[in-house]
C-alpha atoms as a PDB file:
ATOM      1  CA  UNK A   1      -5.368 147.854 -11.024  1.00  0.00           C
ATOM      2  CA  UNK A   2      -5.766 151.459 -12.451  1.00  0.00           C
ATOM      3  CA  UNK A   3      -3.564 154.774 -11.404  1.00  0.00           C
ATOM      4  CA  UNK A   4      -5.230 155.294  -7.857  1.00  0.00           C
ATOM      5  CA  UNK A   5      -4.277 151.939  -6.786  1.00  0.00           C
ATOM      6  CA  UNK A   6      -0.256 152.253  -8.628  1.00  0.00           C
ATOM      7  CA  UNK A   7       0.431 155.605  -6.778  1.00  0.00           C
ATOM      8  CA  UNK A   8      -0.791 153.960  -3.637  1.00  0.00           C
ATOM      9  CA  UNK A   9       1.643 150.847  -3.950  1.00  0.00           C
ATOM     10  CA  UNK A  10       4.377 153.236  -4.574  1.00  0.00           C
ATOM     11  CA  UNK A  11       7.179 153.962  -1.838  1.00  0.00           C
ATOM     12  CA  UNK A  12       6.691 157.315  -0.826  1.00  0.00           C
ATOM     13  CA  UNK A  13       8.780 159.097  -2.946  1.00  0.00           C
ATOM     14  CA  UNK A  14       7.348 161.701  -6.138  1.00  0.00           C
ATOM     15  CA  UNK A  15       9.971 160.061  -8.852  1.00  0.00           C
ATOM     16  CA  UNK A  16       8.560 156.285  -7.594  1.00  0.00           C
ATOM     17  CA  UNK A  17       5.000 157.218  -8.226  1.00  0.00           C
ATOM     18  CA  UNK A  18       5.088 159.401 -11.481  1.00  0.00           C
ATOM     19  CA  UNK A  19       6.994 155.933 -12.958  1.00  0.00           C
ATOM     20  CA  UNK A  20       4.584 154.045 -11.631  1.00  0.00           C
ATOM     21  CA  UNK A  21       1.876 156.194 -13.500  1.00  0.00           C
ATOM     22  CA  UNK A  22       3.644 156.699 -16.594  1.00  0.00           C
ATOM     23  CA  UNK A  23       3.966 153.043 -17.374  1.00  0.00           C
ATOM     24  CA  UNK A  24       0.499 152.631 -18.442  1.00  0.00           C
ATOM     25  CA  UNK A  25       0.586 156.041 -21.159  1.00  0.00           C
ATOM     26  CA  UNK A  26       4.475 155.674 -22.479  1.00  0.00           C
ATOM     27  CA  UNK A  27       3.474 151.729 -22.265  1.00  0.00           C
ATOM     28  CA  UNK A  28       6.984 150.942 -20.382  1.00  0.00           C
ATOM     29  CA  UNK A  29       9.136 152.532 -22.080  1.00  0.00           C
ATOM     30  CA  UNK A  30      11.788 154.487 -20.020  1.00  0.00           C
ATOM     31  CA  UNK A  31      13.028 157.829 -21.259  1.00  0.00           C
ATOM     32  CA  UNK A  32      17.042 158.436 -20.907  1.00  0.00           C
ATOM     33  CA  UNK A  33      18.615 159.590 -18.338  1.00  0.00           C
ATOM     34  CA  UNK A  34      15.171 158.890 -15.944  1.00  0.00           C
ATOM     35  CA  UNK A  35      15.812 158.572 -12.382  1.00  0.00           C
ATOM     36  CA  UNK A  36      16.572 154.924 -10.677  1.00  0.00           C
ATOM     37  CA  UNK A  37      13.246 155.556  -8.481  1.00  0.00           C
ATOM     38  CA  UNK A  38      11.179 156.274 -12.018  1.00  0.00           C
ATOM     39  CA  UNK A  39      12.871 153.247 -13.856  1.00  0.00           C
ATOM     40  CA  UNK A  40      11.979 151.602 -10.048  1.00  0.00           C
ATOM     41  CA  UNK A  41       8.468 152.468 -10.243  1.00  0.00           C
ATOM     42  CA  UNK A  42       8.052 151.613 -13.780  1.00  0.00           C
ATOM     43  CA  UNK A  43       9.160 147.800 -13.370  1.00  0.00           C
ATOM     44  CA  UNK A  44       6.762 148.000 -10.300  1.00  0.00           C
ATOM     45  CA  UNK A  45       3.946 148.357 -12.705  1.00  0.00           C
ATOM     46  CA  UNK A  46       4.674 145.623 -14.952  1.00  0.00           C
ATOM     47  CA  UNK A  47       5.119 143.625 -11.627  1.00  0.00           C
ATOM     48  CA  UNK A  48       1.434 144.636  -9.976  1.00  0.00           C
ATOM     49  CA  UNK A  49      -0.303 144.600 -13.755  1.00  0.00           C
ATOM     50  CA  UNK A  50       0.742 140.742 -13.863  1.00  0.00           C
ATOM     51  CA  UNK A  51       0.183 139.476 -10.400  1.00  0.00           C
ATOM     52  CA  UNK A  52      -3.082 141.110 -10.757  1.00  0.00           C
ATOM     53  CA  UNK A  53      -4.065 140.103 -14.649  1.00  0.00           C
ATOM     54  CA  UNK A  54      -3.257 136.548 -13.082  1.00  0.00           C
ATOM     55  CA  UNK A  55      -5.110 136.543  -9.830  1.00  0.00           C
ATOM     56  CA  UNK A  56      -7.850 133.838  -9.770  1.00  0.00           C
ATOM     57  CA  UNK A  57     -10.061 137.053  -8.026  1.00  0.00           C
ATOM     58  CA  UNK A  58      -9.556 139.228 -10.111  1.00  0.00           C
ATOM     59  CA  UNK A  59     -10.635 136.801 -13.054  1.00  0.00           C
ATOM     60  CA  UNK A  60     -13.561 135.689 -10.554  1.00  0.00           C
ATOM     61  CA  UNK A  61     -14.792 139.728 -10.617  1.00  0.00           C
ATOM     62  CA  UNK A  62     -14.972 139.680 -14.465  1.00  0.00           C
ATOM     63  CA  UNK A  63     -16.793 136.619 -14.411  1.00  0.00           C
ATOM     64  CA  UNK A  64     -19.351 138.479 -12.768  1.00  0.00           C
ATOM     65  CA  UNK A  65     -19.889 140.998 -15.619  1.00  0.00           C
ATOM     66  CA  UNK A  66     -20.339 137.945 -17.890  1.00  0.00           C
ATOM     67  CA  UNK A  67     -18.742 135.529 -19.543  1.00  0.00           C
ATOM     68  CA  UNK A  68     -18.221 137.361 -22.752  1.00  0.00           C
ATOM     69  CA  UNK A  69     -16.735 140.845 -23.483  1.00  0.00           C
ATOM     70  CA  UNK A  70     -13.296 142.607 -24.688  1.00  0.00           C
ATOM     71  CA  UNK A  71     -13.232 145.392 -22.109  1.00  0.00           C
ATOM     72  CA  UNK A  72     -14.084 143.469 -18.870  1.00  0.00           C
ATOM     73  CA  UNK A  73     -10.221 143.987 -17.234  1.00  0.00           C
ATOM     74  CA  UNK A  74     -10.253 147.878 -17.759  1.00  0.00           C
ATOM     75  CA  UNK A  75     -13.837 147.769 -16.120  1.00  0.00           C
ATOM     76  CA  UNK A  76     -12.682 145.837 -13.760  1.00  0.00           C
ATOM     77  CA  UNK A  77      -9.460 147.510 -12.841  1.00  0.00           C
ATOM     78  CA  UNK A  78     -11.342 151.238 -12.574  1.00  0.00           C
ATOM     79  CA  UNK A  79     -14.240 149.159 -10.235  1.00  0.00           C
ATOM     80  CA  UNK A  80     -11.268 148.195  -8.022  1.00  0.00           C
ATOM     81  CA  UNK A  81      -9.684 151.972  -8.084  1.00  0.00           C
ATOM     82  CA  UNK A  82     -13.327 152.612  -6.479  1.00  0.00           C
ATOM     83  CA  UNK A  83     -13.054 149.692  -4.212  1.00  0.00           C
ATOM     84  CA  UNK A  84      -9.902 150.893  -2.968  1.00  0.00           C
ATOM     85  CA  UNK A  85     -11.281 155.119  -2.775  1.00  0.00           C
ATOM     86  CA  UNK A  86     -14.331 153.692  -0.954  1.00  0.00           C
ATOM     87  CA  UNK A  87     -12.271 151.277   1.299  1.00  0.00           C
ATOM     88  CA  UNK A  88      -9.103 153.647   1.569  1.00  0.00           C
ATOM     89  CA  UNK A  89      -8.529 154.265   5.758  1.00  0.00           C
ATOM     90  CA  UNK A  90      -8.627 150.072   5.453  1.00  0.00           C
ATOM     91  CA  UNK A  91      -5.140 150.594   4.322  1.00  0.00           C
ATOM     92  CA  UNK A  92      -3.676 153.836   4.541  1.00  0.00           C
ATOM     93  CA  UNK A  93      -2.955 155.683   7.622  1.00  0.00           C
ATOM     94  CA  UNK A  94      -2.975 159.160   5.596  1.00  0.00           C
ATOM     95  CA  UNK A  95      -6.463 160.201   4.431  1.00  0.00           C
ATOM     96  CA  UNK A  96      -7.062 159.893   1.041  1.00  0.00           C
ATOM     97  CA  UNK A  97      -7.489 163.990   0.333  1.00  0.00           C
ATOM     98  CA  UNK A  98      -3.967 164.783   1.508  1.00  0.00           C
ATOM     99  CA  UNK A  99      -2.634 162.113   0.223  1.00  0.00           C
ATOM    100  CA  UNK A 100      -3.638 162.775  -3.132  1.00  0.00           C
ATOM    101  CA  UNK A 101      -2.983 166.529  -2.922  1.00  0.00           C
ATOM    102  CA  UNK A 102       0.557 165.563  -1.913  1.00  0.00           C
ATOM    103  CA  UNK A 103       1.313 163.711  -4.655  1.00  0.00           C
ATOM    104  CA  UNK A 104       0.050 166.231  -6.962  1.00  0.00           C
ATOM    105  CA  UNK A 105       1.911 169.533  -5.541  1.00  0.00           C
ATOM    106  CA  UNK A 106       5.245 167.433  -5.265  1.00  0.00           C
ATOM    107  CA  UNK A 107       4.511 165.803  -9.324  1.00  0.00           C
ATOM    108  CA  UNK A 108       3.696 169.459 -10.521  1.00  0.00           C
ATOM    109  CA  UNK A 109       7.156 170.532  -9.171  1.00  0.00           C
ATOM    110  CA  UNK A 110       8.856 167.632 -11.316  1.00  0.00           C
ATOM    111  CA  UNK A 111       6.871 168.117 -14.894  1.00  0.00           C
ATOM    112  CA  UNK A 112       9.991 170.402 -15.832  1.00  0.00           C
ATOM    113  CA  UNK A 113      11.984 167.882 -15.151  1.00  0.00           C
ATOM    114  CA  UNK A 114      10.783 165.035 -17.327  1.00  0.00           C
ATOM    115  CA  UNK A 115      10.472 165.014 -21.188  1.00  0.00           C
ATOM    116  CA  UNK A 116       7.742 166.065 -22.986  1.00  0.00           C
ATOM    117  CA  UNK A 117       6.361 162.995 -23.803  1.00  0.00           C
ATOM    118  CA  UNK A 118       6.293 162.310 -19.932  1.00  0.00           C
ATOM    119  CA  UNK A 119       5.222 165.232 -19.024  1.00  0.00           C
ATOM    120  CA  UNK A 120       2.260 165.847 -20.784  1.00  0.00           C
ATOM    121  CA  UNK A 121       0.341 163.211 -19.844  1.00  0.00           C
ATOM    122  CA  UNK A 122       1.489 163.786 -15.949  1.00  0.00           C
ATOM    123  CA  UNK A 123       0.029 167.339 -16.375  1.00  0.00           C
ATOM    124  CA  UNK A 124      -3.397 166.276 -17.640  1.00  0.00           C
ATOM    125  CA  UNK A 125      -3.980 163.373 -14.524  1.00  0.00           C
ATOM    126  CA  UNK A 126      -2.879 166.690 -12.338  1.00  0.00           C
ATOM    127  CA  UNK A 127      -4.878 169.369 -13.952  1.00  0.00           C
ATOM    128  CA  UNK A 128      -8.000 167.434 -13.589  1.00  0.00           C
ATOM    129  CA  UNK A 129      -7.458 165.677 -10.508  1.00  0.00           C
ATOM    130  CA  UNK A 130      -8.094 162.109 -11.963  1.00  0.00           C
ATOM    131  CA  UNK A 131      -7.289 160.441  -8.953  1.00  0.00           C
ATOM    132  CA  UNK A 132      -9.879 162.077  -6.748  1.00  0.00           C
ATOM    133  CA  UNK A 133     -13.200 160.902  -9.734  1.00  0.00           C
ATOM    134  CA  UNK A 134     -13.572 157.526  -8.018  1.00  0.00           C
ATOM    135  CA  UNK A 135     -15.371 158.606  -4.694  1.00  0.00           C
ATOM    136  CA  UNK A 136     -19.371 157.248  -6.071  1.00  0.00           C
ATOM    137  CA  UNK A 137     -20.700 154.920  -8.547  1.00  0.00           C
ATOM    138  CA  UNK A 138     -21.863 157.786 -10.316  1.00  0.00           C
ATOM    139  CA  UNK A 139     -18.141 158.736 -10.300  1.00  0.00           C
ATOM    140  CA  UNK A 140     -17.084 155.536 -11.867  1.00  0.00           C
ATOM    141  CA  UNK A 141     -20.071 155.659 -14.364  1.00  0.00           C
ATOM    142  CA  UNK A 142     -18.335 158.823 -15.800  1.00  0.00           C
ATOM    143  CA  UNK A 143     -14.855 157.242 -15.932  1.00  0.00           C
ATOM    144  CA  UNK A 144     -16.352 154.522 -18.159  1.00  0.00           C
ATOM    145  CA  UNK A 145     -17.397 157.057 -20.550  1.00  0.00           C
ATOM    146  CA  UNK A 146     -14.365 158.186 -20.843  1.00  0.00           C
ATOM    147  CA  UNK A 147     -12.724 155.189 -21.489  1.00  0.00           C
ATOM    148  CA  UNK A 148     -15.665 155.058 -24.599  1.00  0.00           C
ATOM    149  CA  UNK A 149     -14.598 158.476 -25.887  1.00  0.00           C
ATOM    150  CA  UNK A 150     -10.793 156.882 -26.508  1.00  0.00           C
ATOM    151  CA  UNK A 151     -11.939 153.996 -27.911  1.00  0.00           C
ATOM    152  CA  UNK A 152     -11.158 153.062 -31.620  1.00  0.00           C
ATOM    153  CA  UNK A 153     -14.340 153.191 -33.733  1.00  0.00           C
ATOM    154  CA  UNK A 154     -13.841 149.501 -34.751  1.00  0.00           C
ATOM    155  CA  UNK A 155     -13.786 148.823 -31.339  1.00  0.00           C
ATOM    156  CA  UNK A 156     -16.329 150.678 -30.019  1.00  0.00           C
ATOM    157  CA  UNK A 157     -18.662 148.762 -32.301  1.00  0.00           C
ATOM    158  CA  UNK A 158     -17.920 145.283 -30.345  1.00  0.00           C
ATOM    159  CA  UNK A 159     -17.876 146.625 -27.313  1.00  0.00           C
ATOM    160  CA  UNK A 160     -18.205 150.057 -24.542  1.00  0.00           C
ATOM    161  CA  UNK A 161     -16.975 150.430 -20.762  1.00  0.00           C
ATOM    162  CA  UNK A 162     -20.385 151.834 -20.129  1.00  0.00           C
ATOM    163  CA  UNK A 163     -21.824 148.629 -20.902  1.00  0.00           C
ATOM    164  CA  UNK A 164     -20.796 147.063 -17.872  1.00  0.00           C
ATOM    165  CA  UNK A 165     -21.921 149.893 -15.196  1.00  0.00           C
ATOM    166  CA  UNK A 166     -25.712 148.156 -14.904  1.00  0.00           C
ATOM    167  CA  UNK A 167     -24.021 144.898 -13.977  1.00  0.00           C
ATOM    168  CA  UNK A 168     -21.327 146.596 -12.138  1.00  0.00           C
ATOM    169  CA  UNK A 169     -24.118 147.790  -9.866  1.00  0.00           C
ATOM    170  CA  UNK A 170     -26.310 144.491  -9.515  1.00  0.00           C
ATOM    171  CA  UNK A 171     -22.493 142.556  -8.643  1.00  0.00           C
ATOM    172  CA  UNK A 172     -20.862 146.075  -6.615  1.00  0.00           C
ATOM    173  CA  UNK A 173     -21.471 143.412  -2.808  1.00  0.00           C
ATOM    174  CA  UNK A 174     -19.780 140.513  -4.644  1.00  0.00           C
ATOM    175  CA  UNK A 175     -17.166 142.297  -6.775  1.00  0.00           C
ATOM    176  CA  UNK A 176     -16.471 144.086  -3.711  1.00  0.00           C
ATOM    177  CA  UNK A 177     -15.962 141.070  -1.703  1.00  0.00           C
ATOM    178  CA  UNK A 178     -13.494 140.179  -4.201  1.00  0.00           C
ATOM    179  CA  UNK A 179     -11.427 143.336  -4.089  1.00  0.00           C
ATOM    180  CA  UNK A 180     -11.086 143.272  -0.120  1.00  0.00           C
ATOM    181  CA  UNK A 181     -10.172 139.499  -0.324  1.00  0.00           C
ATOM    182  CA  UNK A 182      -7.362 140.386  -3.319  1.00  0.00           C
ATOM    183  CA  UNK A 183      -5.597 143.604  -2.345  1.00  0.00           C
ATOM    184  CA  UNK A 184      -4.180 142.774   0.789  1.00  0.00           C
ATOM    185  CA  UNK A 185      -2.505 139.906  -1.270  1.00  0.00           C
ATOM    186  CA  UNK A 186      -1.605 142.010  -3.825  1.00  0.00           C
ATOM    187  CA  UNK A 187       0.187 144.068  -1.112  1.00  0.00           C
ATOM    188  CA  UNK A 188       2.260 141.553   0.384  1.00  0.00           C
ATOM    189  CA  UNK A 189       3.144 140.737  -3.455  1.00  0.00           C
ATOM    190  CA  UNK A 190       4.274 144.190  -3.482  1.00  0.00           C
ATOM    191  CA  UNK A 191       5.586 144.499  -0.179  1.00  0.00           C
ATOM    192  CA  UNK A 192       8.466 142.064  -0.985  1.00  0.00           C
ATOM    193  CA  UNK A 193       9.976 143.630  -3.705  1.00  0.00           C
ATOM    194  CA  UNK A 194      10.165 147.459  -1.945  1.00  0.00           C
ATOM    195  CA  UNK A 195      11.841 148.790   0.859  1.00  0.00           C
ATOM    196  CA  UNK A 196       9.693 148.428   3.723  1.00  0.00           C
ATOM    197  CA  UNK A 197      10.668 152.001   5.506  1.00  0.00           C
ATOM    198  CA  UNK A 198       9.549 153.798   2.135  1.00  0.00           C
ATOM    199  CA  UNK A 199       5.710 152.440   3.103  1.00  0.00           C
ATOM    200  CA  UNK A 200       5.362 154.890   5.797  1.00  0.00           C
ATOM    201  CA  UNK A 201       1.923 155.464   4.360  1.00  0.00           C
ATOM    202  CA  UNK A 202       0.012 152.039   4.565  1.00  0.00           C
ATOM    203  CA  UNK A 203      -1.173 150.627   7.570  1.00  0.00           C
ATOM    204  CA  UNK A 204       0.533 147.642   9.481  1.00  0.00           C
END
C-alpha cells in the first residue's frame, strides 16, 4: 500500500500518521526522542507493508501486469492508493477532501517539531498535496512518471513504472476487484493491533 492508504489506517492522531508516512522515506528508522504515537505509527507500517507484500491478492494483481518485471509492487501499491481514492466513502465516514486537508494543516503545525531529516520530506508530501494526485487514471499515469524520474539509471534501463499504465488500464475491472476483496482484510489485520476508539474515521 502507498501513503494515501498508511495515513488512512492510522488512528486519528497527527504524530500516528506522520510515523506512518515517514517509514517509507527514513526507511524505519526512528529519530530520538520521537513520540510513542510516531514510533507507534512507524511499526504500523512495517506491519501493513508485510501483511500486504504477502497477501495472495495482492500477488494475484501483479500477476495481471505480467509475469515478469522489477517494479510491479510499487505499481501495484500506487494502483491500490487509486483504488482506495476512487472507492474512499466505502470506508471512511469523513470525505476524502477534509480528511486530507486535516491531516495536512495539523502535520504543517508539527514540521518544527521533528528533525530535519523528518521534516523535509513531510513538507514536500504537504506542499504539493501528494495525497490528493490519485483521483483519475490520468492522475496515476503521472505518479508513475514520477516514480521514473527517481529511478537509478541502471535501473531505469530494465525497467519504468510507466510501463505498466497500458496494462494497468486493460486489468483496472480485475485489479480492482482485487483491491475491494483485499482491503477490508487488510483492515481487520490492522484493526487488531490499534485502539479501536482512535478509528473514529472508518466506517463500521
Amino acid at each position: 500500500m502507498n501513503w494515501l492508504a498508511h495515513i488512512f489506517l492510522s488512528e486519528n492522531n497527527i504524530d500516528f500518521q506522520i510515523g506512518n508516512y515517514l517509514a517509507d522515506p527514513l526507511k524505519g528508522k526512528i529519530w530520538e526522542n520521537a513520540s510513542e504515537e510516531i514510533k507507534e505509527g512507524i511499526k504500523l507500517h512495517k506491519l501493513i507493508d508485510s501483511y500486504t507484500d504477502s497477501h495472495y491478492l495482492f500477488k494475484k494483481s501483479k500477476q495481471r501486469l505480467g509475469k515478469q518485471g522489477l517494479l510491479k509492487a510499487v505499481v501495484i501499491d500506487l494502483t491500490y492508493d487509486y483504488l482506495l481514492s476512487k472507492n474512499w466513502n466505502l470506508y471512511s465516514n469523513i470525505d476524502i477532501d477534509i480528511f486530507l486537508n486535516n491531516f495536512y494543516k495539523k502535520a504543517k503545525i508539527q514540521l518544527t517539531t521533528l528533525p530535519i531529516e523528518a521534516r523535509q520530506p513531510l513538507k514536500k508530501l504537504i506542499d504539493y498535496e501528494v495525497l490528493n494526485k490519485y483521483k483519475s487514471l490520468d492522475d496515476l499515469n503521472k505518479a508513475l512518471l514520477k516514480v521514473d524520474n527517481r529511478l537509478s539509471s541502471r535501473l531505469a534501463k530494465r525497467d519504468k513504472a510507466s510501463y505498466y499504465f497500458e496494462k494497468i488500464g486493460s486489468n483496472i475491472t480485475d485489479i480492482e476487484s482485487d483491491f475491494l476483496e483485499f482491503f477490508p482484510q487488510l483492515c481487520d489485520k490492522v484493526k487488531i493491533n490499534l485502539d479501536k476508539s482512535k478509528l473514529t474515521h472508518w466506517k463500521n
